[in-house]
PDB file of N, CA and C in Angstrom:
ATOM      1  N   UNK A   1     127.810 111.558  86.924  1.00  0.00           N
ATOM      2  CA  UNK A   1     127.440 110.192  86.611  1.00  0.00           C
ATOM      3  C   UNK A   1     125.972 109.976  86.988  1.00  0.00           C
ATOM      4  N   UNK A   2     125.618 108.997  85.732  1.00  0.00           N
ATOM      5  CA  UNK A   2     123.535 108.797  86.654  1.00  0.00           C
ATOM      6  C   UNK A   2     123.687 107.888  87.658  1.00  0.00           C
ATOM      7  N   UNK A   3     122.669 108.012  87.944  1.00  0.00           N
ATOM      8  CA  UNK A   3     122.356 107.071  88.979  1.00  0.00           C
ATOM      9  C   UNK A   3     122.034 105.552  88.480  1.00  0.00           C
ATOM     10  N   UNK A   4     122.028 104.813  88.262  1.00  0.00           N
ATOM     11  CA  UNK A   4     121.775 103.368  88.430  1.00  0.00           C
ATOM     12  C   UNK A   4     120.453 102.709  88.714  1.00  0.00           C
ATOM     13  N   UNK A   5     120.515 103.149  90.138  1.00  0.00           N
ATOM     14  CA  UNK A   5     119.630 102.800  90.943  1.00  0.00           C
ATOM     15  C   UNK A   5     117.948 103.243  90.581  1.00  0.00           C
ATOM     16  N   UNK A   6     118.148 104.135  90.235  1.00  0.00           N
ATOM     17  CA  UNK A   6     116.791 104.806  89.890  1.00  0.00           C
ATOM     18  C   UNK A   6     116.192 104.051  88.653  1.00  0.00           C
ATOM     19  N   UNK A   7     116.644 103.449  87.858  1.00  0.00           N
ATOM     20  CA  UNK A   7     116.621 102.583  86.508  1.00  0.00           C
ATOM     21  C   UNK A   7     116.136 101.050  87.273  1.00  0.00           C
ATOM     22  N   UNK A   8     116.932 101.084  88.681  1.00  0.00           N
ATOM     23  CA  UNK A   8     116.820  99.497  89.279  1.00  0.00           C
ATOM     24  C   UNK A   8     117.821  98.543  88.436  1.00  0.00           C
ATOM     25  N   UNK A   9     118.586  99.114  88.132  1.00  0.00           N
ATOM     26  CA  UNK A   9     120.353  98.501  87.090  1.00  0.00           C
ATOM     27  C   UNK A   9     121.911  98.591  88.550  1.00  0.00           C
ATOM     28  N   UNK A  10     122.092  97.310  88.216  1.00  0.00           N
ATOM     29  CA  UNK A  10     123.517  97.874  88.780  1.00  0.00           C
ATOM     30  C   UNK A  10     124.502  98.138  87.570  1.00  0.00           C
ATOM     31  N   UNK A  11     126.153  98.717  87.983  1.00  0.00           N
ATOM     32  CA  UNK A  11     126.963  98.777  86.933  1.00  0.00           C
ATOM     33  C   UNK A  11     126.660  97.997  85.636  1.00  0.00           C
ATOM     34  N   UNK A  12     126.964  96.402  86.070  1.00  0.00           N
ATOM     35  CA  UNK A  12     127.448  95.075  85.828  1.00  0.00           C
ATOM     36  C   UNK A  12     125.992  95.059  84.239  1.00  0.00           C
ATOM     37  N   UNK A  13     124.607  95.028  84.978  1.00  0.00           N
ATOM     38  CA  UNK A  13     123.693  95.067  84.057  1.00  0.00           C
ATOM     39  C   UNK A  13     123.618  96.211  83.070  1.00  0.00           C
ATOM     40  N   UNK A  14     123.957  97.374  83.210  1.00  0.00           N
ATOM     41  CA  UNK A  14     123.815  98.694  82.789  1.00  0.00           C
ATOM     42  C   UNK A  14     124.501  97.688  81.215  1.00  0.00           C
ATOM     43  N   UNK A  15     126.060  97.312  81.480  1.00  0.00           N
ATOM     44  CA  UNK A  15     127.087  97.626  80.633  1.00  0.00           C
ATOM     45  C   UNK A  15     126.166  95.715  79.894  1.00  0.00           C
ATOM     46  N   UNK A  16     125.663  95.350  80.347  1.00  0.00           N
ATOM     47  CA  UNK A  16     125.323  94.362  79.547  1.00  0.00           C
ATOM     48  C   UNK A  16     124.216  94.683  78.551  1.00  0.00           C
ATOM     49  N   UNK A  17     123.618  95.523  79.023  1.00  0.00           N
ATOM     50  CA  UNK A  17     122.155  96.187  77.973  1.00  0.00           C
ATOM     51  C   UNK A  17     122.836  97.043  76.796  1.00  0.00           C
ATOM     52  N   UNK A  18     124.013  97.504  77.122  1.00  0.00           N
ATOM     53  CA  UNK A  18     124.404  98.672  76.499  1.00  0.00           C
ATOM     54  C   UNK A  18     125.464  97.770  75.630  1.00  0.00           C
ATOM     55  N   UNK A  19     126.038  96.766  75.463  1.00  0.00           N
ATOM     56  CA  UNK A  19     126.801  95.850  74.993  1.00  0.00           C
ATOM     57  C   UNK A  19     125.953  95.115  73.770  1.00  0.00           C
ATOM     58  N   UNK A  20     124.424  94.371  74.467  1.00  0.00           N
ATOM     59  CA  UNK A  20     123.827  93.447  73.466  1.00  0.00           C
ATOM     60  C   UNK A  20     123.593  94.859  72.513  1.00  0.00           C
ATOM     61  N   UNK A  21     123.083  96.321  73.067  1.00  0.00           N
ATOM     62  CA  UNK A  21     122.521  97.249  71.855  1.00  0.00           C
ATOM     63  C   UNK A  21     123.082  97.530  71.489  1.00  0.00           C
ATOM     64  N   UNK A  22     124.462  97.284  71.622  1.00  0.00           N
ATOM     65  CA  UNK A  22     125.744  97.518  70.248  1.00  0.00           C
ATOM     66  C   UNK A  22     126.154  96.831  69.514  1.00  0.00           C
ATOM     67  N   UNK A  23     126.219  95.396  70.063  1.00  0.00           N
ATOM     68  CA  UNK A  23     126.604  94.472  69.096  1.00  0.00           C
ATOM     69  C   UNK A  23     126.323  93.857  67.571  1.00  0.00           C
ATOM     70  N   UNK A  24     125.941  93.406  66.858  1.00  0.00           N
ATOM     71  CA  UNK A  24     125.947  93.046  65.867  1.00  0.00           C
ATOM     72  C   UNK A  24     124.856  91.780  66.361  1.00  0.00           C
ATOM     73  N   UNK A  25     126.091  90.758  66.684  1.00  0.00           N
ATOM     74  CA  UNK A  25     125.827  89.611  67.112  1.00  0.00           C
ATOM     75  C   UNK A  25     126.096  89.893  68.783  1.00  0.00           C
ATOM     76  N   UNK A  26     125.623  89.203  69.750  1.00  0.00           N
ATOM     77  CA  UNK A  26     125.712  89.431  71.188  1.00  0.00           C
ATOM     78  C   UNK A  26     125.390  88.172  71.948  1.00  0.00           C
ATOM     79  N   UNK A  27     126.368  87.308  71.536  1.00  0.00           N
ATOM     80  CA  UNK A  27     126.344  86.065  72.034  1.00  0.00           C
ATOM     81  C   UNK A  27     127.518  86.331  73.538  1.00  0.00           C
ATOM     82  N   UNK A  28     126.750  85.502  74.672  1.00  0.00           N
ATOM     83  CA  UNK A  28     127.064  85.405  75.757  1.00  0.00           C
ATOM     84  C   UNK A  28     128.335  85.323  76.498  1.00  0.00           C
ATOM     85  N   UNK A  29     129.204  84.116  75.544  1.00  0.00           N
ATOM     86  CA  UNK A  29     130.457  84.545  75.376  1.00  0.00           C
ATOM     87  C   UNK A  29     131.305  85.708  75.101  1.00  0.00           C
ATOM     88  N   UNK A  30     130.998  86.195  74.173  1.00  0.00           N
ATOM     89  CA  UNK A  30     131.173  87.538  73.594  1.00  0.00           C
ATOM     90  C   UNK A  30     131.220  88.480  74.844  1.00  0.00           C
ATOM     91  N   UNK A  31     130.222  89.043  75.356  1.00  0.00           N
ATOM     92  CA  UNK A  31     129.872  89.399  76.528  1.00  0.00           C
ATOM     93  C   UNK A  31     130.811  89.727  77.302  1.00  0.00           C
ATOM     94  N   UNK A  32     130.185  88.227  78.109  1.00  0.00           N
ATOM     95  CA  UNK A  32     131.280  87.829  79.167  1.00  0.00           C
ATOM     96  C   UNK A  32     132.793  88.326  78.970  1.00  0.00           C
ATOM     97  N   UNK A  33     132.892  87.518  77.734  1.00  0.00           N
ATOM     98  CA  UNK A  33     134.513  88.269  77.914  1.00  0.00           C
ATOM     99  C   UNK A  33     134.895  89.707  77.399  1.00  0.00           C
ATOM    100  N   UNK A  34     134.008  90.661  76.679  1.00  0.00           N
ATOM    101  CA  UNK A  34     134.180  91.818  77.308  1.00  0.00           C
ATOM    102  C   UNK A  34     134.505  92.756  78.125  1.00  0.00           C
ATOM    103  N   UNK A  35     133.476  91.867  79.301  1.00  0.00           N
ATOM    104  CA  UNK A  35     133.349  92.281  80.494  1.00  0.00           C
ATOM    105  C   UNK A  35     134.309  91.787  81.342  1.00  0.00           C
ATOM    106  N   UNK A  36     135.013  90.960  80.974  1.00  0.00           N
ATOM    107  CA  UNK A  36     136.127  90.117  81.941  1.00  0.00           C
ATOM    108  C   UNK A  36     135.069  90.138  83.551  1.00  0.00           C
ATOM    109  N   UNK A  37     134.392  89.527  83.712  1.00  0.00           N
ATOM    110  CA  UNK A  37     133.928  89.078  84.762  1.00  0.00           C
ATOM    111  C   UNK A  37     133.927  87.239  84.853  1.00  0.00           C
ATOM    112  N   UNK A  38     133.465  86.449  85.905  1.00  0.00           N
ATOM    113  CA  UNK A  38     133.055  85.315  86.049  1.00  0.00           C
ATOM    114  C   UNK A  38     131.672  85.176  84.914  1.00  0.00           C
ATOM    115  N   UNK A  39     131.767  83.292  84.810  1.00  0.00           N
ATOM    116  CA  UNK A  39     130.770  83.585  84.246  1.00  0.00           C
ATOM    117  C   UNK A  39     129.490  83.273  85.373  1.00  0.00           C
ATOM    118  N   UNK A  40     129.837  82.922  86.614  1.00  0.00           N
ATOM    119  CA  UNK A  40     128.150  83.122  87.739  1.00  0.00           C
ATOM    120  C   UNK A  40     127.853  84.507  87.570  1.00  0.00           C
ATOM    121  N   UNK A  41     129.137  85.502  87.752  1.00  0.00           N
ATOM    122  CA  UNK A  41     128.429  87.050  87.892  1.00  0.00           C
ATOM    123  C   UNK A  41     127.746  87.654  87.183  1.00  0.00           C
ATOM    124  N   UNK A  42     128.171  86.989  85.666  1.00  0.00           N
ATOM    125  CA  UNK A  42     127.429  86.979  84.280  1.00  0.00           C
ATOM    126  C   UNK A  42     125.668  86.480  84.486  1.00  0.00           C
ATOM    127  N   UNK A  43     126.078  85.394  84.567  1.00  0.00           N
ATOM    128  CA  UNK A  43     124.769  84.648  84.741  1.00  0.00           C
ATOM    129  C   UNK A  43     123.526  84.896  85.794  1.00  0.00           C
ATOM    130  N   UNK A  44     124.116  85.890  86.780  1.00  0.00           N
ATOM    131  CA  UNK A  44     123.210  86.365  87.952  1.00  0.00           C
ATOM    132  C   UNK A  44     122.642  87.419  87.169  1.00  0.00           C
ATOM    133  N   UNK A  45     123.398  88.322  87.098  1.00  0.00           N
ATOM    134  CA  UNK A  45     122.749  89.524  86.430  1.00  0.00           C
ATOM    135  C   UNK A  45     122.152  89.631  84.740  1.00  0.00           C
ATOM    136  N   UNK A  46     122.409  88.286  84.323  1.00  0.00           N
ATOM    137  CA  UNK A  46     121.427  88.337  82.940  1.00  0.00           C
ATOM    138  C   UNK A  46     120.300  87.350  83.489  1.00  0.00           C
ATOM    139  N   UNK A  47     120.297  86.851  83.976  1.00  0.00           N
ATOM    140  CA  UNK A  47     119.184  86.289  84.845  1.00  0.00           C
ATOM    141  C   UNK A  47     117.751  87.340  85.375  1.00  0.00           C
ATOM    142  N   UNK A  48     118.587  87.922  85.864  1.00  0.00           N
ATOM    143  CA  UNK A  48     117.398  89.177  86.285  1.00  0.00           C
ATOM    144  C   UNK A  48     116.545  89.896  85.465  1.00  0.00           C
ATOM    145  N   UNK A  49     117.769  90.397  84.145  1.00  0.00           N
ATOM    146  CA  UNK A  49     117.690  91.136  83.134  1.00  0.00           C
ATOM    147  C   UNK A  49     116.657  90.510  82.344  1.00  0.00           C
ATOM    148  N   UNK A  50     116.783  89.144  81.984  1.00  0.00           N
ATOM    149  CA  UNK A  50     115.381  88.170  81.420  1.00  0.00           C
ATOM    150  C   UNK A  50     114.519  88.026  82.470  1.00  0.00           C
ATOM    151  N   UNK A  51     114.499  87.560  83.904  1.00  0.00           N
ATOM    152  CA  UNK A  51     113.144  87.673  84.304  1.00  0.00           C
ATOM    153  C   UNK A  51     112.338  89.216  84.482  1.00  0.00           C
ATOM    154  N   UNK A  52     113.109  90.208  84.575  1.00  0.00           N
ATOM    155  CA  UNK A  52     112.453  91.633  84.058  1.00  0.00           C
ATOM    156  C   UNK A  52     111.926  92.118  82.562  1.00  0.00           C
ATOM    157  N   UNK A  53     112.204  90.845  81.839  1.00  0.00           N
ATOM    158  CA  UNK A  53     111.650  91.186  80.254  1.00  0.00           C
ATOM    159  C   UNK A  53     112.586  92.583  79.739  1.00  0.00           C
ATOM    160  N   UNK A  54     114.197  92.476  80.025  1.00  0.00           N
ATOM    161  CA  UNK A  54     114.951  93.510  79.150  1.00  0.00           C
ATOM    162  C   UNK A  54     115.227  92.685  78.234  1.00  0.00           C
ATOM    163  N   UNK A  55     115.648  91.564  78.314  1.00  0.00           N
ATOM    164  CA  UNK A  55     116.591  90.772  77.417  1.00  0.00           C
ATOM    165  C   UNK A  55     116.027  89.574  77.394  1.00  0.00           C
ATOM    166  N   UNK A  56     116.143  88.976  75.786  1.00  0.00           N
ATOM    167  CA  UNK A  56     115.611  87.860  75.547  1.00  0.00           C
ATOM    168  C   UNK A  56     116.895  86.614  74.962  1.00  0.00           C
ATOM    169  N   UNK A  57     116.855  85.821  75.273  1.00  0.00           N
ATOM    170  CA  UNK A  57     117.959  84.470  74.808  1.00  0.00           C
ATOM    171  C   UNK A  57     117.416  84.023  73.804  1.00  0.00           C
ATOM    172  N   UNK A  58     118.306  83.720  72.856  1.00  0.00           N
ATOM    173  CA  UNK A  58     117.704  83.063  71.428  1.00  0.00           C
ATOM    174  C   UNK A  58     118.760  82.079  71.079  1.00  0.00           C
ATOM    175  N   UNK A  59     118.857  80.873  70.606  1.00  0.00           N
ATOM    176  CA  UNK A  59     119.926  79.873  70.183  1.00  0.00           C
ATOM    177  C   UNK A  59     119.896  80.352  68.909  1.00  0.00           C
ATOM    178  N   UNK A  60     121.090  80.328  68.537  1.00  0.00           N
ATOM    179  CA  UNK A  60     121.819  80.753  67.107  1.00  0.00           C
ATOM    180  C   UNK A  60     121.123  79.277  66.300  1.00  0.00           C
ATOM    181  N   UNK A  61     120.776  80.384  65.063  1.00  0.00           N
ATOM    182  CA  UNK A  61     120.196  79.021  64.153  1.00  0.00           C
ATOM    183  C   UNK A  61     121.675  78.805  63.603  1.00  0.00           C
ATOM    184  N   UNK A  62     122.292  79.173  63.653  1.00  0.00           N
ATOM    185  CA  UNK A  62     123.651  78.652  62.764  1.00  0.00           C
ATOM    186  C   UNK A  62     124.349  77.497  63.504  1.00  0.00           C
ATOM    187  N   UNK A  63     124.390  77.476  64.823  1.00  0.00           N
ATOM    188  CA  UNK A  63     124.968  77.106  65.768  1.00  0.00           C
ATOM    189  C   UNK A  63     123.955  76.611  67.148  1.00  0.00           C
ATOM    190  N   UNK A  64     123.508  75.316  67.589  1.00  0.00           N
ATOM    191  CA  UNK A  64     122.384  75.255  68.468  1.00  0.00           C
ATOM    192  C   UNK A  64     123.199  75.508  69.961  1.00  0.00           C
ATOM    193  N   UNK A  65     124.920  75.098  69.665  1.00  0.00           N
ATOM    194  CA  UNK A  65     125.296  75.618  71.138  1.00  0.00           C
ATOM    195  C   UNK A  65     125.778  76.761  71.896  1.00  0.00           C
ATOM    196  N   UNK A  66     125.262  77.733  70.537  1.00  0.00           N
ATOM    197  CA  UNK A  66     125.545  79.348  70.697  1.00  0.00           C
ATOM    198  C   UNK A  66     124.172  79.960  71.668  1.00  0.00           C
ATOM    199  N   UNK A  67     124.250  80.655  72.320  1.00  0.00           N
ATOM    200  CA  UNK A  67     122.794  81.538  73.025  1.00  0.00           C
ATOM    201  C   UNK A  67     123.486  82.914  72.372  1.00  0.00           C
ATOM    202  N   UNK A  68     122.338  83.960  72.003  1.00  0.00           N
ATOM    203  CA  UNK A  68     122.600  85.357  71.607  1.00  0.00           C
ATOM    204  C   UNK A  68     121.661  85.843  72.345  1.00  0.00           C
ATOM    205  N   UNK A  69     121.818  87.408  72.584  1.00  0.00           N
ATOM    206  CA  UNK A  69     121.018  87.792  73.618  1.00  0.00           C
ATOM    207  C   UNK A  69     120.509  89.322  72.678  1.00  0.00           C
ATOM    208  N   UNK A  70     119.029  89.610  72.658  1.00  0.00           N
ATOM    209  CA  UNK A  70     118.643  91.054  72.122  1.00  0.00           C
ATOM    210  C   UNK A  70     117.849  91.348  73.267  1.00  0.00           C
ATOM    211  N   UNK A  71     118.151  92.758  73.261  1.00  0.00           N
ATOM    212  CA  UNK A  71     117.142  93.725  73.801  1.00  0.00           C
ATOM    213  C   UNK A  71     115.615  93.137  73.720  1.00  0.00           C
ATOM    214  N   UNK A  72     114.384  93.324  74.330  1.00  0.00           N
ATOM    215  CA  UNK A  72     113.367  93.534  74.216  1.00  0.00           C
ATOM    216  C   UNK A  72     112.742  94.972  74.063  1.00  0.00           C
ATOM    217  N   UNK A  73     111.734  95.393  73.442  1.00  0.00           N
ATOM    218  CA  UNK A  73     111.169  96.152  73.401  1.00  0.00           C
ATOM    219  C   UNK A  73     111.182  97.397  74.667  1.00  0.00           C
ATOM    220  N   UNK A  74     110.888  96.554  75.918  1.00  0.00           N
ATOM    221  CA  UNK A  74     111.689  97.131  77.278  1.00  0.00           C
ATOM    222  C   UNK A  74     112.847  97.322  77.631  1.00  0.00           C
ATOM    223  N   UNK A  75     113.830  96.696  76.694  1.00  0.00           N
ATOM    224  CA  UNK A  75     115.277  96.889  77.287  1.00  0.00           C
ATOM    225  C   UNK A  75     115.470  98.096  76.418  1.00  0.00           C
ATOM    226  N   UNK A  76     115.098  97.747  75.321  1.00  0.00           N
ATOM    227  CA  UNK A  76     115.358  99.186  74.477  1.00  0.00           C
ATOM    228  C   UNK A  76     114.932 100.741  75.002  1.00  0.00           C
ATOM    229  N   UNK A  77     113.796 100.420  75.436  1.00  0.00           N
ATOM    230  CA  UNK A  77     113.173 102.081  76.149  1.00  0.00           C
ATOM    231  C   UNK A  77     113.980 102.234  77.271  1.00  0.00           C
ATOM    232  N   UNK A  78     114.464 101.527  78.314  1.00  0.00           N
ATOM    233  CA  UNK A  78     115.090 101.303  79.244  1.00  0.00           C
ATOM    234  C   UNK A  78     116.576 101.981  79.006  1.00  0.00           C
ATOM    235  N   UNK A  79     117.143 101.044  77.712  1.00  0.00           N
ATOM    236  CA  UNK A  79     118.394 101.590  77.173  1.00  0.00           C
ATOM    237  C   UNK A  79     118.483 102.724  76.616  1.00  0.00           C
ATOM    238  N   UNK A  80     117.580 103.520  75.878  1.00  0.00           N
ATOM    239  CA  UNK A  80     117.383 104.566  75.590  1.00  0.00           C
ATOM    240  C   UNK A  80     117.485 106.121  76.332  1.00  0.00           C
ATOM    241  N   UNK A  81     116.621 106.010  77.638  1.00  0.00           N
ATOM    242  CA  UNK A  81     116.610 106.497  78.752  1.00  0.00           C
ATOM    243  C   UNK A  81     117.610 106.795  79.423  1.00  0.00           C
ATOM    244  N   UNK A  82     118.158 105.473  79.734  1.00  0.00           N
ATOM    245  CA  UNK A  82     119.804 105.746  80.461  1.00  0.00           C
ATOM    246  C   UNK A  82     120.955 106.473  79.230  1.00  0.00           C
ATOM    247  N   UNK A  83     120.830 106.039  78.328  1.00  0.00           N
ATOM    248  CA  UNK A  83     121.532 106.917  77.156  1.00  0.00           C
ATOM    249  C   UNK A  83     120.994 108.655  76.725  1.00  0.00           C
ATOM    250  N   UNK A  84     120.223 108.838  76.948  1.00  0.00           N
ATOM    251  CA  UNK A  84     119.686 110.172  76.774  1.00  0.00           C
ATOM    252  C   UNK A  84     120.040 110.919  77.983  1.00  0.00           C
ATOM    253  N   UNK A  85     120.192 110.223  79.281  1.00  0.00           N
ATOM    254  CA  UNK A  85     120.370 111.196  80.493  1.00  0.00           C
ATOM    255  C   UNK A  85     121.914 111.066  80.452  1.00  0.00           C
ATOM    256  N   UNK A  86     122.883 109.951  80.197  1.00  0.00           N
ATOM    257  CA  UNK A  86     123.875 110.325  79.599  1.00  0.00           C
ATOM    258  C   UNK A  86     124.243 110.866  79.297  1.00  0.00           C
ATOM    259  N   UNK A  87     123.710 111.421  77.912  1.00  0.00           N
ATOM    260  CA  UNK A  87     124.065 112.624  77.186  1.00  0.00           C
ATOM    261  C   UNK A  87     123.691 114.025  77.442  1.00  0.00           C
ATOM    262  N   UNK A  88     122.735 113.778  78.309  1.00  0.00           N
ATOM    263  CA  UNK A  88     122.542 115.491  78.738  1.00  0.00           C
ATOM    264  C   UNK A  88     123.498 115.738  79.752  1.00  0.00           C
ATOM    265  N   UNK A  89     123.748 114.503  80.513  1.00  0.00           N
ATOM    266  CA  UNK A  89     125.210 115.113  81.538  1.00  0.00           C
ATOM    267  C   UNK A  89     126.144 115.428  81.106  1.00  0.00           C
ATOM    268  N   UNK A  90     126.314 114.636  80.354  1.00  0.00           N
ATOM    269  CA  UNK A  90     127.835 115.222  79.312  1.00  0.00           C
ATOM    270  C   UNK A  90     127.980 116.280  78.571  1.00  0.00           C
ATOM    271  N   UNK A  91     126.634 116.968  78.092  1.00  0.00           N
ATOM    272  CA  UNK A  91     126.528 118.420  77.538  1.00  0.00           C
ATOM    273  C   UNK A  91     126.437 118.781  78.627  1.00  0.00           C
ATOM    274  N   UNK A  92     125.670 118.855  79.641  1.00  0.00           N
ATOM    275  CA  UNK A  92     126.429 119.878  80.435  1.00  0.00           C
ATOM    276  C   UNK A  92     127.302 120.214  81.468  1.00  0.00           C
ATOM    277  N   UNK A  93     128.209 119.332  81.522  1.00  0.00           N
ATOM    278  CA  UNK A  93     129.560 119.104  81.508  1.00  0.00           C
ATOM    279  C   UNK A  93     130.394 119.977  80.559  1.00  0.00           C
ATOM    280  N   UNK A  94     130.174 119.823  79.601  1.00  0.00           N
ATOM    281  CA  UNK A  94     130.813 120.229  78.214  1.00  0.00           C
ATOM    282  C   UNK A  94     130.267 122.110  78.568  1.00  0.00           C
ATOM    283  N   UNK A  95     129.271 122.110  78.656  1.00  0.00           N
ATOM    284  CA  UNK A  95     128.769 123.420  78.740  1.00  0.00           C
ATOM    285  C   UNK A  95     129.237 124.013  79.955  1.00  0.00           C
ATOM    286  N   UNK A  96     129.918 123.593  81.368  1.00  0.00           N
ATOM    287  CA  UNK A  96     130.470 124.296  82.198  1.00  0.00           C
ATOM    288  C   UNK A  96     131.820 124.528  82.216  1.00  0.00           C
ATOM    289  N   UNK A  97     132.432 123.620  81.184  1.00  0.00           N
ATOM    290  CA  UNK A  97     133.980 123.799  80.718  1.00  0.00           C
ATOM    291  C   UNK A  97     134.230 123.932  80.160  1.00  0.00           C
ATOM    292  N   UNK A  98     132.827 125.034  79.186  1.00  0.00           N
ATOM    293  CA  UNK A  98     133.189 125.884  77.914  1.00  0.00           C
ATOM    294  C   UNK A  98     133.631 124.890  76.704  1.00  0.00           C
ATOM    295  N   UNK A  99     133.199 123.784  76.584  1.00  0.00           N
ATOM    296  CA  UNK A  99     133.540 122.582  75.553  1.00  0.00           C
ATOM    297  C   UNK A  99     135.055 122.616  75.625  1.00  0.00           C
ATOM    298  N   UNK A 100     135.604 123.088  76.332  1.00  0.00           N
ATOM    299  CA  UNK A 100     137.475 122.447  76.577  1.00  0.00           C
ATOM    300  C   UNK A 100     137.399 120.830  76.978  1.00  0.00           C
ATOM    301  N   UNK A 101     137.975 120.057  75.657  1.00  0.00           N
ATOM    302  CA  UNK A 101     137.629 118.674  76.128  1.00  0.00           C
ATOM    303  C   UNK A 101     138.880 118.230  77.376  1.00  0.00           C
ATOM    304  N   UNK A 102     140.245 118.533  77.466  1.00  0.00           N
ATOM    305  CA  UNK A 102     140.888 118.443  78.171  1.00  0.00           C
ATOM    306  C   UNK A 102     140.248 118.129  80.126  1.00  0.00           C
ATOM    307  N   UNK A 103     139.594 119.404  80.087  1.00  0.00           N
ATOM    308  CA  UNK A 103     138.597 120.048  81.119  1.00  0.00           C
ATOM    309  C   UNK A 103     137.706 119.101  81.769  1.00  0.00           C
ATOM    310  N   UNK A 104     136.759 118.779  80.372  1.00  0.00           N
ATOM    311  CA  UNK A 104     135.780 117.868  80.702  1.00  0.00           C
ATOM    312  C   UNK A 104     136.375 116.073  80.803  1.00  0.00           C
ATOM    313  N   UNK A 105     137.630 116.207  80.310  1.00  0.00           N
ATOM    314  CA  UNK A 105     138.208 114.752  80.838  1.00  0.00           C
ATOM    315  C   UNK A 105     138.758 114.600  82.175  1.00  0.00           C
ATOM    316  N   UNK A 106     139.201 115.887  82.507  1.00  0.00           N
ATOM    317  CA  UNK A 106     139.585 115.759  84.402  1.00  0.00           C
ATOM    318  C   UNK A 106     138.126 115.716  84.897  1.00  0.00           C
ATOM    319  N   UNK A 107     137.036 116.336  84.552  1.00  0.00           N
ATOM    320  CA  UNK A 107     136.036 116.208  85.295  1.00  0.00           C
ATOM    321  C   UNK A 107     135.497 115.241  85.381  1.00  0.00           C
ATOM    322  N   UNK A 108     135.183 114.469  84.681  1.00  0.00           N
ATOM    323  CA  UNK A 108     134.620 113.099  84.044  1.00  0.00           C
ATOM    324  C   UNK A 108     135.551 112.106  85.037  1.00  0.00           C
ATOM    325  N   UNK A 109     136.890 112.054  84.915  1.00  0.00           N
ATOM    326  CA  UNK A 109     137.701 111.528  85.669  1.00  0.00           C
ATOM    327  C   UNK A 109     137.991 111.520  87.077  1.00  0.00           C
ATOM    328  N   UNK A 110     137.406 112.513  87.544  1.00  0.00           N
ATOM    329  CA  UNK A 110     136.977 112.878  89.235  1.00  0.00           C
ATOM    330  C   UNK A 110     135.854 112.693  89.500  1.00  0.00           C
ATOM    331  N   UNK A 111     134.871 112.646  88.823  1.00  0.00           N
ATOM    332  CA  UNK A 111     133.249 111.942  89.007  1.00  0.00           C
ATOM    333  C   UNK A 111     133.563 110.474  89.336  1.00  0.00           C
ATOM    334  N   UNK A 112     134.042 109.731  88.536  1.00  0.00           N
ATOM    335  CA  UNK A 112     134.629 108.461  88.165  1.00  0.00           C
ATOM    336  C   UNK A 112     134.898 108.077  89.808  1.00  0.00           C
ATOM    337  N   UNK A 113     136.204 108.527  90.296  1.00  0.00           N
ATOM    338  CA  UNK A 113     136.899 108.504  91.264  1.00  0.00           C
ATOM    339  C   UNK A 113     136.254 108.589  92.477  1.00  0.00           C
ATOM    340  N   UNK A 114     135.474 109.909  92.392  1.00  0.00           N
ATOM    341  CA  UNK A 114     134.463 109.604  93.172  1.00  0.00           C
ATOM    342  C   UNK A 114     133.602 108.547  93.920  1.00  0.00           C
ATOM    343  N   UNK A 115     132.989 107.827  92.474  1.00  0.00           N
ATOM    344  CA  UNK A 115     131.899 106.972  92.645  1.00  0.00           C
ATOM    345  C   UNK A 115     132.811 105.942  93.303  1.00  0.00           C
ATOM    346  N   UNK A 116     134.096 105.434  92.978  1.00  0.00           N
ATOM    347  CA  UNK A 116     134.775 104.666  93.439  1.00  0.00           C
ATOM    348  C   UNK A 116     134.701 104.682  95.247  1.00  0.00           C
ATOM    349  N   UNK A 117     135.202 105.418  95.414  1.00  0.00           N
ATOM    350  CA  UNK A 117     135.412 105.913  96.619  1.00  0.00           C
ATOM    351  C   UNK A 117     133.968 105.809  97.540  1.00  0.00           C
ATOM    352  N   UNK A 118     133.239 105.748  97.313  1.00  0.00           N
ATOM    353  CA  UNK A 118     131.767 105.098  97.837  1.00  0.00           C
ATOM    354  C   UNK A 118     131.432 104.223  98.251  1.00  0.00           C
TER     355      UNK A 118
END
């Protein structure tokens, strides 16, 4: 698993950057309930995320009591980064368990467990 910290992301923000760059639409609601969190815990950590210039709030022209949330230019390089080191862990993962996906799902699943346990 990466590190977090080194990005200056906790979990909570990681999965919100990685949520608006999937979505379609990425309205706050939406989100939130994704994430099944509160919405203060929501609101702390997209808070940050906009005063760091990852993420920008925009009111839905369709709707003025909708907020949608995109990446910035920084959230994107940001998001990018953490997705690329992603994927090199997971190849080589894949590459020490001989691509047996079975393999690499107990491993993945004891990393997991791990971090828990912290």
């Amino acid at each position: 698993m990466i590190d977090l910290k080194k990005y200056n992301l906790n979990k909570t923000q990681h999965r919100i950057i990685y949520l608006v760059s999937e979505l379609n639409i990425a309205s706050i609601g939406k989100i939130q309930k994704l994430l099944n969190i509160s919405r203060q815990a929501f609101n702390v950590n997209l808070r940050e995320l906009v005063e760091r210039q990852l993420i920008n709030e925009v009111t839905s022209k369709k709707d003025k009591r909708i907020k949608t949330l995109e990446l910035t230019e920084k959230g994107i390089e940001l998001n990018n980064k953490v997705n690329e080191e992603q994927k090199k862990e997971i190849e080589a993962l894949f590459d020490r368990v001989n691509n047996d996906w079975e393999k690499a799902m107990i491993e993945l699943s004891k990393e997991y467990i791990n971090e828990l346990d912290k």
